[in-house]
N, C-alpha and C. Protein backbone atom coordinates (compact mmCIF):
# COMPACT_ATOMS: atom_id res chain seq x y z
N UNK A 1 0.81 -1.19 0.00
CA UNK A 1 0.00 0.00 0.00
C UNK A 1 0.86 1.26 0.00
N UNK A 2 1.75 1.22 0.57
CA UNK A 2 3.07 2.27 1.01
C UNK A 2 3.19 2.81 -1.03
N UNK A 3 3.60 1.96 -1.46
CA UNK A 3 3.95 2.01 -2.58
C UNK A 3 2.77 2.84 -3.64
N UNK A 4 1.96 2.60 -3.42
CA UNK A 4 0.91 3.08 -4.24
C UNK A 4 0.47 4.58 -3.76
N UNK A 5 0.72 4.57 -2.81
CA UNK A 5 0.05 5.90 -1.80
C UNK A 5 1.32 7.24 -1.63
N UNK A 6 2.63 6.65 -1.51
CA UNK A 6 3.71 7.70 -1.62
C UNK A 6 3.63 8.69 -2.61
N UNK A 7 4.41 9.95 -2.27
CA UNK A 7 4.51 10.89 -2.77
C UNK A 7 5.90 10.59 -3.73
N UNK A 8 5.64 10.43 -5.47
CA UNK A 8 6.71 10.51 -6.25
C UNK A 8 7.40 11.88 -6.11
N UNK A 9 8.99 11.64 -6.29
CA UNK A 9 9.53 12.73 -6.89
C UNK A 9 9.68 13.08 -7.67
N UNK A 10 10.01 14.27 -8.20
CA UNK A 10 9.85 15.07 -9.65
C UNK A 10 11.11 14.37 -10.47
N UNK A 11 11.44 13.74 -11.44
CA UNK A 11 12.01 13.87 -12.21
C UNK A 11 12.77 12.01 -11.84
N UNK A 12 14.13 12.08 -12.12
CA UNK A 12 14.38 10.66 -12.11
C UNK A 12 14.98 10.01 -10.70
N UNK A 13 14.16 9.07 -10.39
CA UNK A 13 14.20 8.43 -8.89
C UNK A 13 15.76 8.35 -8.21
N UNK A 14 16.62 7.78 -9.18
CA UNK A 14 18.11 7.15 -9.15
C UNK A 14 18.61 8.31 -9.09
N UNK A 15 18.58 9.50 -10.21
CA UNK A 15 18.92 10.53 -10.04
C UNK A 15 19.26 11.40 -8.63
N UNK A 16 17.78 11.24 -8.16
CA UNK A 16 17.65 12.43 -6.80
C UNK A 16 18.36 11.44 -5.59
N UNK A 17 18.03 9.96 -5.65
CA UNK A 17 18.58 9.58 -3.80
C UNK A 17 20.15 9.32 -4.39
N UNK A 18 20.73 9.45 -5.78
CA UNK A 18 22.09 9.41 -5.02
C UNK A 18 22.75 10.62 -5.01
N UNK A 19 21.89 11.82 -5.59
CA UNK A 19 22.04 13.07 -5.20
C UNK A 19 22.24 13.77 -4.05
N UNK A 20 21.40 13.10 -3.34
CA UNK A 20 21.25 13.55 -1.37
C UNK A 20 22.26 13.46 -0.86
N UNK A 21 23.20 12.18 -0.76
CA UNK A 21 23.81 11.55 -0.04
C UNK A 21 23.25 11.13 1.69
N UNK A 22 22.54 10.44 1.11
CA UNK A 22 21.50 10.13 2.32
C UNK A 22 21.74 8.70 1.86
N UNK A 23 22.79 7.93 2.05
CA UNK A 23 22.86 6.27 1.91
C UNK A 23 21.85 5.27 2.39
N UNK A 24 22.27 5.58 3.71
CA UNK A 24 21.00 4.25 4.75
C UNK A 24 20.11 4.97 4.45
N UNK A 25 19.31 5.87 4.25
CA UNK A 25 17.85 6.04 4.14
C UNK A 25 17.38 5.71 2.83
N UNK A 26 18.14 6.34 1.81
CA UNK A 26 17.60 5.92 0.41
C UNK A 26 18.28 4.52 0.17
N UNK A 27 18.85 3.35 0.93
CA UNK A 27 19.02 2.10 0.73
C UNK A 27 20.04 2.06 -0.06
N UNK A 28 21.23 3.23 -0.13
CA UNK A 28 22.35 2.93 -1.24
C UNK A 28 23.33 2.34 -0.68
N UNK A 29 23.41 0.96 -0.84
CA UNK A 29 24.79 0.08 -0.17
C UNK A 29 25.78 0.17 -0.68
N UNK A 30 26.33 0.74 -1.32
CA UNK A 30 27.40 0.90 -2.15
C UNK A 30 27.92 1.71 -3.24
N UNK A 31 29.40 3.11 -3.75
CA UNK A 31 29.10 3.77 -4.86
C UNK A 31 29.97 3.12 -5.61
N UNK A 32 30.37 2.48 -6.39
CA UNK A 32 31.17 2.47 -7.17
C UNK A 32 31.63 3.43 -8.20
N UNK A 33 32.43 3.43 -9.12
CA UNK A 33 33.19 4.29 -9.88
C UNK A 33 32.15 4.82 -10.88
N UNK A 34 31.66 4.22 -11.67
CA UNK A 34 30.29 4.47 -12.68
C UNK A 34 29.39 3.81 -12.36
N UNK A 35 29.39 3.13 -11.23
CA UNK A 35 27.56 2.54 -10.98
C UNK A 35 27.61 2.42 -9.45
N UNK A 36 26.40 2.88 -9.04
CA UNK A 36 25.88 1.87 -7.72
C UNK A 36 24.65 0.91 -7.29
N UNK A 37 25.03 0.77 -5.69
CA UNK A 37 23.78 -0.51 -5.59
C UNK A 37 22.86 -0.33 -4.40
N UNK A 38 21.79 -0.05 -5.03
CA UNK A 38 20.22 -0.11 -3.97
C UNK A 38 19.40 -1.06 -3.58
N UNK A 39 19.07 -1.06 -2.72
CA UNK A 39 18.66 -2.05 -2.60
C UNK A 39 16.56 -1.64 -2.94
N UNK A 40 16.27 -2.54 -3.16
CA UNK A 40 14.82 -2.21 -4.04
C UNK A 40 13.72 -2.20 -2.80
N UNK A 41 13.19 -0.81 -2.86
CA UNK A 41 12.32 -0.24 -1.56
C UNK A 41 11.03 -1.10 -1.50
N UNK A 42 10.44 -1.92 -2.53
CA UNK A 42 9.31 -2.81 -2.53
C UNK A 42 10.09 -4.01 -3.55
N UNK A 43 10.72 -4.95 -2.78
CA UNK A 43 11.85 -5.90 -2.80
C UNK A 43 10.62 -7.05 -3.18
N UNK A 44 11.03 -7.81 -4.35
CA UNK A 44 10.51 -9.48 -4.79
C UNK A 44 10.74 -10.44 -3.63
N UNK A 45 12.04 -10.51 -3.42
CA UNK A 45 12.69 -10.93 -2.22
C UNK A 45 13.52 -10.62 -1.32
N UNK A 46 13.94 -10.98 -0.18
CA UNK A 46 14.92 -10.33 0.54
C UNK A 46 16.02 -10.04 0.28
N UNK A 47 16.70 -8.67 -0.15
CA UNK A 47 17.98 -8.87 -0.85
C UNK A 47 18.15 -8.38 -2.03
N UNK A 48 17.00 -8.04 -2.35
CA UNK A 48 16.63 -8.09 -3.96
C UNK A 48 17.15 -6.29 -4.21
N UNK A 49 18.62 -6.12 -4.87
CA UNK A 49 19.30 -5.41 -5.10
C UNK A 49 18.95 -4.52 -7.01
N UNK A 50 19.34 -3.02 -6.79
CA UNK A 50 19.39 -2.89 -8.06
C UNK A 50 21.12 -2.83 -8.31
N UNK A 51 21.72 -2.72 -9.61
CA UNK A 51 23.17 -2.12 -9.64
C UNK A 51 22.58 -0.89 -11.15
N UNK A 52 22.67 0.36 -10.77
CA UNK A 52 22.37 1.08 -11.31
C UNK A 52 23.50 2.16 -11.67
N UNK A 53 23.87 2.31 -13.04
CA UNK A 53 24.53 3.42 -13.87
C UNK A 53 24.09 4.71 -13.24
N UNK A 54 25.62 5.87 -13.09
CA UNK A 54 25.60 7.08 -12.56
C UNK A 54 24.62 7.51 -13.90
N UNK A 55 25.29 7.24 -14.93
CA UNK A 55 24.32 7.62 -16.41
C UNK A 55 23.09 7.58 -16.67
N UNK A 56 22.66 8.82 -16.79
CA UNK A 56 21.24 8.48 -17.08
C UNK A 56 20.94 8.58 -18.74
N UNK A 57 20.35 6.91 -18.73
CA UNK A 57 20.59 6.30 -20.30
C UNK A 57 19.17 5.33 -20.02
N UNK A 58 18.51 4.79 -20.92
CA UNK A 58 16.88 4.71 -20.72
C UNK A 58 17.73 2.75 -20.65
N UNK A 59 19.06 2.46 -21.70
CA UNK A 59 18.90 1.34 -22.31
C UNK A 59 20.61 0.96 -22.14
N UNK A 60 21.41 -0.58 -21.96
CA UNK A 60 22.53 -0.46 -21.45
C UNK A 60 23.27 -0.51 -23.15
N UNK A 61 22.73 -0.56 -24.31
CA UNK A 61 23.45 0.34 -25.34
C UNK A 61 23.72 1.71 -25.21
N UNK A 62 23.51 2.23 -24.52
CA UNK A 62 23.72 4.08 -24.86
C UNK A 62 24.71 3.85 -23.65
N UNK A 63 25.20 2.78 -23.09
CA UNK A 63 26.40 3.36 -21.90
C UNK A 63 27.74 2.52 -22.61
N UNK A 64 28.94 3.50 -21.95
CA UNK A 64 29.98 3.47 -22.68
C UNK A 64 30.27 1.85 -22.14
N UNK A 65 31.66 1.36 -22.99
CA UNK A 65 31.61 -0.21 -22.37
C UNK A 65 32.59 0.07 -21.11
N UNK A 66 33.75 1.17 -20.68
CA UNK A 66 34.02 1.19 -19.03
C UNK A 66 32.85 1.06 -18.40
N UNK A 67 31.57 1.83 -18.64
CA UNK A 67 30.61 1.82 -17.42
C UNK A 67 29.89 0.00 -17.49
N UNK A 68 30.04 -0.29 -18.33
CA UNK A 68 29.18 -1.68 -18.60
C UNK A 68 29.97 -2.84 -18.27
N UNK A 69 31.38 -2.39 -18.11
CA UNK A 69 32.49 -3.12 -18.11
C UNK A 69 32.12 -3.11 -16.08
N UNK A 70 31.87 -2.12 -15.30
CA UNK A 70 31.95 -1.93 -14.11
C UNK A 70 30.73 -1.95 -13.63
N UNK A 71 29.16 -2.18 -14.78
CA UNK A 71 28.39 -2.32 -14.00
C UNK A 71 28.16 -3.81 -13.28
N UNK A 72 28.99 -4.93 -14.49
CA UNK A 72 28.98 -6.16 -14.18
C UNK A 72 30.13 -6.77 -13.28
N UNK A 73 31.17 -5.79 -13.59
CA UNK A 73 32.26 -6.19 -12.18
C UNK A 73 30.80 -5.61 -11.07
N UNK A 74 30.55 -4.70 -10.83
CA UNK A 74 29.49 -4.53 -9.47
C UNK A 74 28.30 -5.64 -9.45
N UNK A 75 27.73 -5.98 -10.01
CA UNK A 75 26.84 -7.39 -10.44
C UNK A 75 27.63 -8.39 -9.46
N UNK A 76 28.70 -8.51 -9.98
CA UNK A 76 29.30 -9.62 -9.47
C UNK A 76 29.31 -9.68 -8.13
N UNK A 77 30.54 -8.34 -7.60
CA UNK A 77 30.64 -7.99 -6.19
C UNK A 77 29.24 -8.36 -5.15
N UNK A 78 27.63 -8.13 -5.99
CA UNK A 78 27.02 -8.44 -5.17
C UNK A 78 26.25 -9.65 -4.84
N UNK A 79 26.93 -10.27 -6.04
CA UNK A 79 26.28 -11.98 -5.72
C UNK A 79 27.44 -12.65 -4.65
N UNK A 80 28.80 -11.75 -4.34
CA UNK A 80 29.55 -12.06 -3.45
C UNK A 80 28.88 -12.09 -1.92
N UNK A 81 28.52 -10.46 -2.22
CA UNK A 81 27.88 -10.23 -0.88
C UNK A 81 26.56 -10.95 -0.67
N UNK A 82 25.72 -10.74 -1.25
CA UNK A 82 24.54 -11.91 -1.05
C UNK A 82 24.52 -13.13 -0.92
N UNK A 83 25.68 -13.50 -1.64
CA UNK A 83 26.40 -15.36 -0.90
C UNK A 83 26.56 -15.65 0.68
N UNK A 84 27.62 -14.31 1.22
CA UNK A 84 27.91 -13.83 2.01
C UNK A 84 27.03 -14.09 3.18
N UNK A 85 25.88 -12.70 3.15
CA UNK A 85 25.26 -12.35 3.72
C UNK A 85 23.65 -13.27 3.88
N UNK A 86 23.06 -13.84 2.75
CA UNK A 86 22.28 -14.20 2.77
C UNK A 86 21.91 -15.83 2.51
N UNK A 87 23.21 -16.43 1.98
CA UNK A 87 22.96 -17.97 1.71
C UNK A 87 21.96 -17.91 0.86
N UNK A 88 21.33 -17.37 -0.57
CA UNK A 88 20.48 -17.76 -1.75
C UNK A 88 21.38 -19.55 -1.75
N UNK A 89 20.06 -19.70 -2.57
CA UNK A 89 20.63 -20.95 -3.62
C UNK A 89 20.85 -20.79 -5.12
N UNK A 90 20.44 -19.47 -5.34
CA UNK A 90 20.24 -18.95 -7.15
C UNK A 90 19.78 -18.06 -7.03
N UNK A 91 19.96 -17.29 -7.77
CA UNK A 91 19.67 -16.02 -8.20
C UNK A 91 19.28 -15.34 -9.38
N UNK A 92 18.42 -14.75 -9.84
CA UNK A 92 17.41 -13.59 -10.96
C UNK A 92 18.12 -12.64 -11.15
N UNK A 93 19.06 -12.21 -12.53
CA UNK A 93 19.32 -11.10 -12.81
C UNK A 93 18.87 -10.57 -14.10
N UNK A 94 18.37 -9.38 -14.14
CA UNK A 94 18.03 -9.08 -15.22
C UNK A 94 17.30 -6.93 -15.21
N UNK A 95 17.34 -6.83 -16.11
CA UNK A 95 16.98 -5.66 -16.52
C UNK A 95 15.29 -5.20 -17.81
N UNK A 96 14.27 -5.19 -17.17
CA UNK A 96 13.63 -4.31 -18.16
C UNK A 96 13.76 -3.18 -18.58
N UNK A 97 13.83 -3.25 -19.80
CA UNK A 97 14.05 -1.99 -20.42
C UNK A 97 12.74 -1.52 -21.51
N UNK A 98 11.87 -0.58 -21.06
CA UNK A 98 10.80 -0.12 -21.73
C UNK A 98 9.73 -0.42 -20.65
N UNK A 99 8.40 0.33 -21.15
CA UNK A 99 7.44 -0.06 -20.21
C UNK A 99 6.65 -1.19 -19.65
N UNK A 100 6.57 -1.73 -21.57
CA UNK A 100 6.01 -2.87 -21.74
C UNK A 100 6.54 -4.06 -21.07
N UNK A 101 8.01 -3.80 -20.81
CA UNK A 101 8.66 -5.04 -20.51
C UNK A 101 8.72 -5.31 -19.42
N UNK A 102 8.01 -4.14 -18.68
CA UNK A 102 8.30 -4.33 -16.86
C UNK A 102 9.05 -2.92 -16.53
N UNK A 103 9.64 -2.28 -16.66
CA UNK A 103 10.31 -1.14 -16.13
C UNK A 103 9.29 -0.21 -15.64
N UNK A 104 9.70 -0.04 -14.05
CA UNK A 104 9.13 0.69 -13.69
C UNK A 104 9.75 2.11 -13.50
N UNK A 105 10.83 2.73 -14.13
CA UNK A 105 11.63 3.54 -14.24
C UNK A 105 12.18 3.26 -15.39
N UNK A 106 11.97 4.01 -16.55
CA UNK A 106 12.17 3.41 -17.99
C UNK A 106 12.98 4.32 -18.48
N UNK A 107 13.53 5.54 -18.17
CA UNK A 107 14.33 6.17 -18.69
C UNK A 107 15.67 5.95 -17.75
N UNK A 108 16.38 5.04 -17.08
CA UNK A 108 17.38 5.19 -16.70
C UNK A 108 17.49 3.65 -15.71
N UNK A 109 18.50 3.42 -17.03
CA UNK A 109 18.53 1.99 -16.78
C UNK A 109 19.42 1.22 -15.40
N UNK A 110 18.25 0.05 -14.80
CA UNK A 110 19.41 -0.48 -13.89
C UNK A 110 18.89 -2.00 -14.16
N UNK A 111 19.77 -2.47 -13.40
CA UNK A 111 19.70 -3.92 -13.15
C UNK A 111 19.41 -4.69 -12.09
N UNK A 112 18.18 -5.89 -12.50
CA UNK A 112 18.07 -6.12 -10.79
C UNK A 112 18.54 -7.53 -10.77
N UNK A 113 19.06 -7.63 -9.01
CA UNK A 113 19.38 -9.03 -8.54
C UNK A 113 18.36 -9.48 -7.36
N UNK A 114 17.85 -10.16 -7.69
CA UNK A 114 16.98 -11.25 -7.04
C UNK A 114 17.72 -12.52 -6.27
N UNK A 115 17.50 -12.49 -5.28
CA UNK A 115 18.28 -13.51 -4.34
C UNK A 115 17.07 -14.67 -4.76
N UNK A 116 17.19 -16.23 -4.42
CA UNK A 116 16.22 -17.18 -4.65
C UNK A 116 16.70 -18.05 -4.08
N UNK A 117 15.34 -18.72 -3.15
CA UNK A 117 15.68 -20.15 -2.32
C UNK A 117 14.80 -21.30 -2.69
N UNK A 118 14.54 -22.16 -2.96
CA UNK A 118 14.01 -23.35 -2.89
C UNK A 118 12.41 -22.98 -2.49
N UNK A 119 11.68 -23.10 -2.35
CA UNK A 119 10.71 -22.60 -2.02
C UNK A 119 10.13 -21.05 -1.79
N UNK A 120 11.07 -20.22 -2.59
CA UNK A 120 10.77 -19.04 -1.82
C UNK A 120 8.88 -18.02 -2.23
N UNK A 121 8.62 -18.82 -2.64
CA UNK A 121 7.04 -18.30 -2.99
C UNK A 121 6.00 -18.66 -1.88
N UNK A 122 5.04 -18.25 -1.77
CA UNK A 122 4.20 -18.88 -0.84
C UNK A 122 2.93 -18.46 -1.52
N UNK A 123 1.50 -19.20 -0.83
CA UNK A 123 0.24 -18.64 -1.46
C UNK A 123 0.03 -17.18 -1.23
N UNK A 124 0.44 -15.94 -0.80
CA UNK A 124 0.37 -14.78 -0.71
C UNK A 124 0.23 -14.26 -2.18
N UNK A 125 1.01 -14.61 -3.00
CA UNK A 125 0.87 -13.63 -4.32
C UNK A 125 -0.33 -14.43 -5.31
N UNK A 126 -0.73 -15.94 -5.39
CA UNK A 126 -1.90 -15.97 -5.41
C UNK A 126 -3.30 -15.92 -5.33
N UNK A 127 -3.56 -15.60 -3.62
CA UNK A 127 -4.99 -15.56 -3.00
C UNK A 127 -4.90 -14.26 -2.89
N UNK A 128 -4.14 -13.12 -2.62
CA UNK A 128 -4.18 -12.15 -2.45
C UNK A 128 -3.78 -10.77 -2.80
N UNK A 129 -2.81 -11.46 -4.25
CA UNK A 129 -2.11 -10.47 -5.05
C UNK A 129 -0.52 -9.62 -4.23
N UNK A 130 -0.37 -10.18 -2.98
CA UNK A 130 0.60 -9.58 -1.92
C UNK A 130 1.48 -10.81 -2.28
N UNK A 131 2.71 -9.93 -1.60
CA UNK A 131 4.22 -11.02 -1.69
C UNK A 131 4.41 -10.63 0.05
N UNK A 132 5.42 -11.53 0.73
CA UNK A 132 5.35 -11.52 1.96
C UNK A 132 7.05 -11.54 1.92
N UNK A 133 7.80 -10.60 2.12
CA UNK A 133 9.52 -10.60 2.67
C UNK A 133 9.70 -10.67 3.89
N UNK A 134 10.24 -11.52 4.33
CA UNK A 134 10.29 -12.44 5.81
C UNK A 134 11.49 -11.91 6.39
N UNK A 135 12.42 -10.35 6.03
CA UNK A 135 13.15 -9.74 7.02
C UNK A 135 13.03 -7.84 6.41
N UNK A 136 12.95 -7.50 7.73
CA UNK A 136 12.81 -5.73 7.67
C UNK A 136 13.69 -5.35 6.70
N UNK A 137 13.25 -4.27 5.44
CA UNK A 137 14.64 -3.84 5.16
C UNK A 137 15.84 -3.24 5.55
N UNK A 138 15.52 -2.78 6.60
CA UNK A 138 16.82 -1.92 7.35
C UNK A 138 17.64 -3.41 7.65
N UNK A 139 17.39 -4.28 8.24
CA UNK A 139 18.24 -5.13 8.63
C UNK A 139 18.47 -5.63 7.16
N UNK A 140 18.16 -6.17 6.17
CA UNK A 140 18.36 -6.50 4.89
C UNK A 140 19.58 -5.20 4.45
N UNK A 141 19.54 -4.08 4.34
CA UNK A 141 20.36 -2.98 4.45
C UNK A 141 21.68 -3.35 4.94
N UNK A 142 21.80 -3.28 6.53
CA UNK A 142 22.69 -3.82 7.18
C UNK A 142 23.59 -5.07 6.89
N UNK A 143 22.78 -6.14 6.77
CA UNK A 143 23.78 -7.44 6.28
C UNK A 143 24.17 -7.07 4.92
N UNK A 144 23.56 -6.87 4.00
CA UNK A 144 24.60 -6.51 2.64
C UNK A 144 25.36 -5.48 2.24
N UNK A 145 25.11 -4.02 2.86
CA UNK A 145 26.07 -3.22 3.04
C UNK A 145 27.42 -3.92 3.66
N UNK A 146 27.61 -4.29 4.78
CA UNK A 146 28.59 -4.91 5.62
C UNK A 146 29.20 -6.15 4.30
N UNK A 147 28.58 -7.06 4.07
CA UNK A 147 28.55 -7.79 2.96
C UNK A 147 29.66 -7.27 2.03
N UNK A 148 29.01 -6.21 1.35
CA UNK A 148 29.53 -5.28 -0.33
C UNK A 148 30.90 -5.21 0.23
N UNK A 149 31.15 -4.32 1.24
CA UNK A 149 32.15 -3.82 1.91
C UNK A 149 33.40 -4.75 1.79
N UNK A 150 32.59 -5.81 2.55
CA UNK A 150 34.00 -7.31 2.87
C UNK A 150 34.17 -8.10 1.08
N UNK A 151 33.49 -7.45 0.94
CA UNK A 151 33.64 -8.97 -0.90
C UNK A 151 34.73 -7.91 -1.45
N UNK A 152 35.84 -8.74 -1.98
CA UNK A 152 36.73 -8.42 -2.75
C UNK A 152 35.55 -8.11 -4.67
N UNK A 153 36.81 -7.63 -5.20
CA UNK A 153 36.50 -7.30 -6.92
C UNK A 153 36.27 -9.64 -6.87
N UNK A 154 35.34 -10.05 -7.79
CA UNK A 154 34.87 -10.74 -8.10
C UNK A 154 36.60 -11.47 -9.25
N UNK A 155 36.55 -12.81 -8.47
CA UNK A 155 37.81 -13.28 -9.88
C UNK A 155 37.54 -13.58 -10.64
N UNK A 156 38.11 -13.07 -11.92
CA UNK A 156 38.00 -13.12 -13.51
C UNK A 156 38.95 -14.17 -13.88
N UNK A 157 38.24 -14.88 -14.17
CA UNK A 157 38.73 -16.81 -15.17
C UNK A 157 38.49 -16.09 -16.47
N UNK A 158 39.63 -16.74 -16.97
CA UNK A 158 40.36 -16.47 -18.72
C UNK A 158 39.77 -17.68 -19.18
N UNK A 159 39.54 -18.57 -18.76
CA UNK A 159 39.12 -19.98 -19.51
C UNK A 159 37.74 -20.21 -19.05
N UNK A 160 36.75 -21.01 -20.59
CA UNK A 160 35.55 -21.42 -20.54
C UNK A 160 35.66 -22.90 -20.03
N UNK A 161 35.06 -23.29 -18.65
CA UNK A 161 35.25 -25.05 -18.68
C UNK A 161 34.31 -25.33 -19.53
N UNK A 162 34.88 -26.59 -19.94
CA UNK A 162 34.17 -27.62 -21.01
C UNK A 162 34.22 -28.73 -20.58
């Protein structure tokens, strides 16, 4: 309900909270060099992170390949920390881009990570159209900030196993 009833801000969401510098409140766990990582204020699941370009670009063609090159080194860093911090068994990454496709912020592209466990659905989003996240976000905040922090740059393998 929170979600539907809030007061939007004028212009682009990503834009203004990493403008503030208001981290823990606007959920920014992390800046990196050309991208950072939020964590998503009406979350799929617990954990459920964006990694979002300083660039405001609708689509991840219009960003240069350093920033694309560092949005996926940051991708990485946070399946470190969510290993870390949260024990997933698998994980959802992906990006809509356009309206149709799901973007709910369509001019300025990010990427989301979805943590996933074995069961993690319940009858909530069937009987009632609600999803149920089984830890506060501030504490969700807390363990993966701390998380981001401790994960090294992600190691890069030169070889495909076969």
């Amino acid at each position: 309900m929170e979600y539907l009833t809030e007061e939007r801000p004028r212009g682009c969401i990503f834009c203004a909270k990493i403008a503030e510098h208001r981290d823990p409140e606007n959920l920014i766990a992390w800046r990196g060099e050309r991208a950072f990582v939020m964590l998503n204020r009406y979350p799929y699941n617990a954990g459920h992170l964006m990694v979002i370009p300083y660039d405001h670009v609708p689509s991840v063609e219009d960003l240069a390949t350093e920033t694309l090159t560092d949005l996926m080194l940051l991708v990485n860093r946070c399946l470190a920390a969510l290993r870390r911090a949260m024990s997933p068994q698998g994980f959802n990454i992906g990006a809509n881009l356009g309206h149709v496709a799901g973007a709910g912020v369509v001019d300025h592209v990010h990427l989301h990570i979805v943590p996933r466990w074995e069961g993690d659905t319940n009858f909530m989003p069937v009987l009632a159209d609600v999803r149920v996240v089984p830890q506060l976000l501030a504490d969700t905040y807390v363990k993966v900030r701390a998380a981001l922090e401790a994960a090294g740059p992600a190691a890069a393998s030169s070889a495909c196993a076969r």
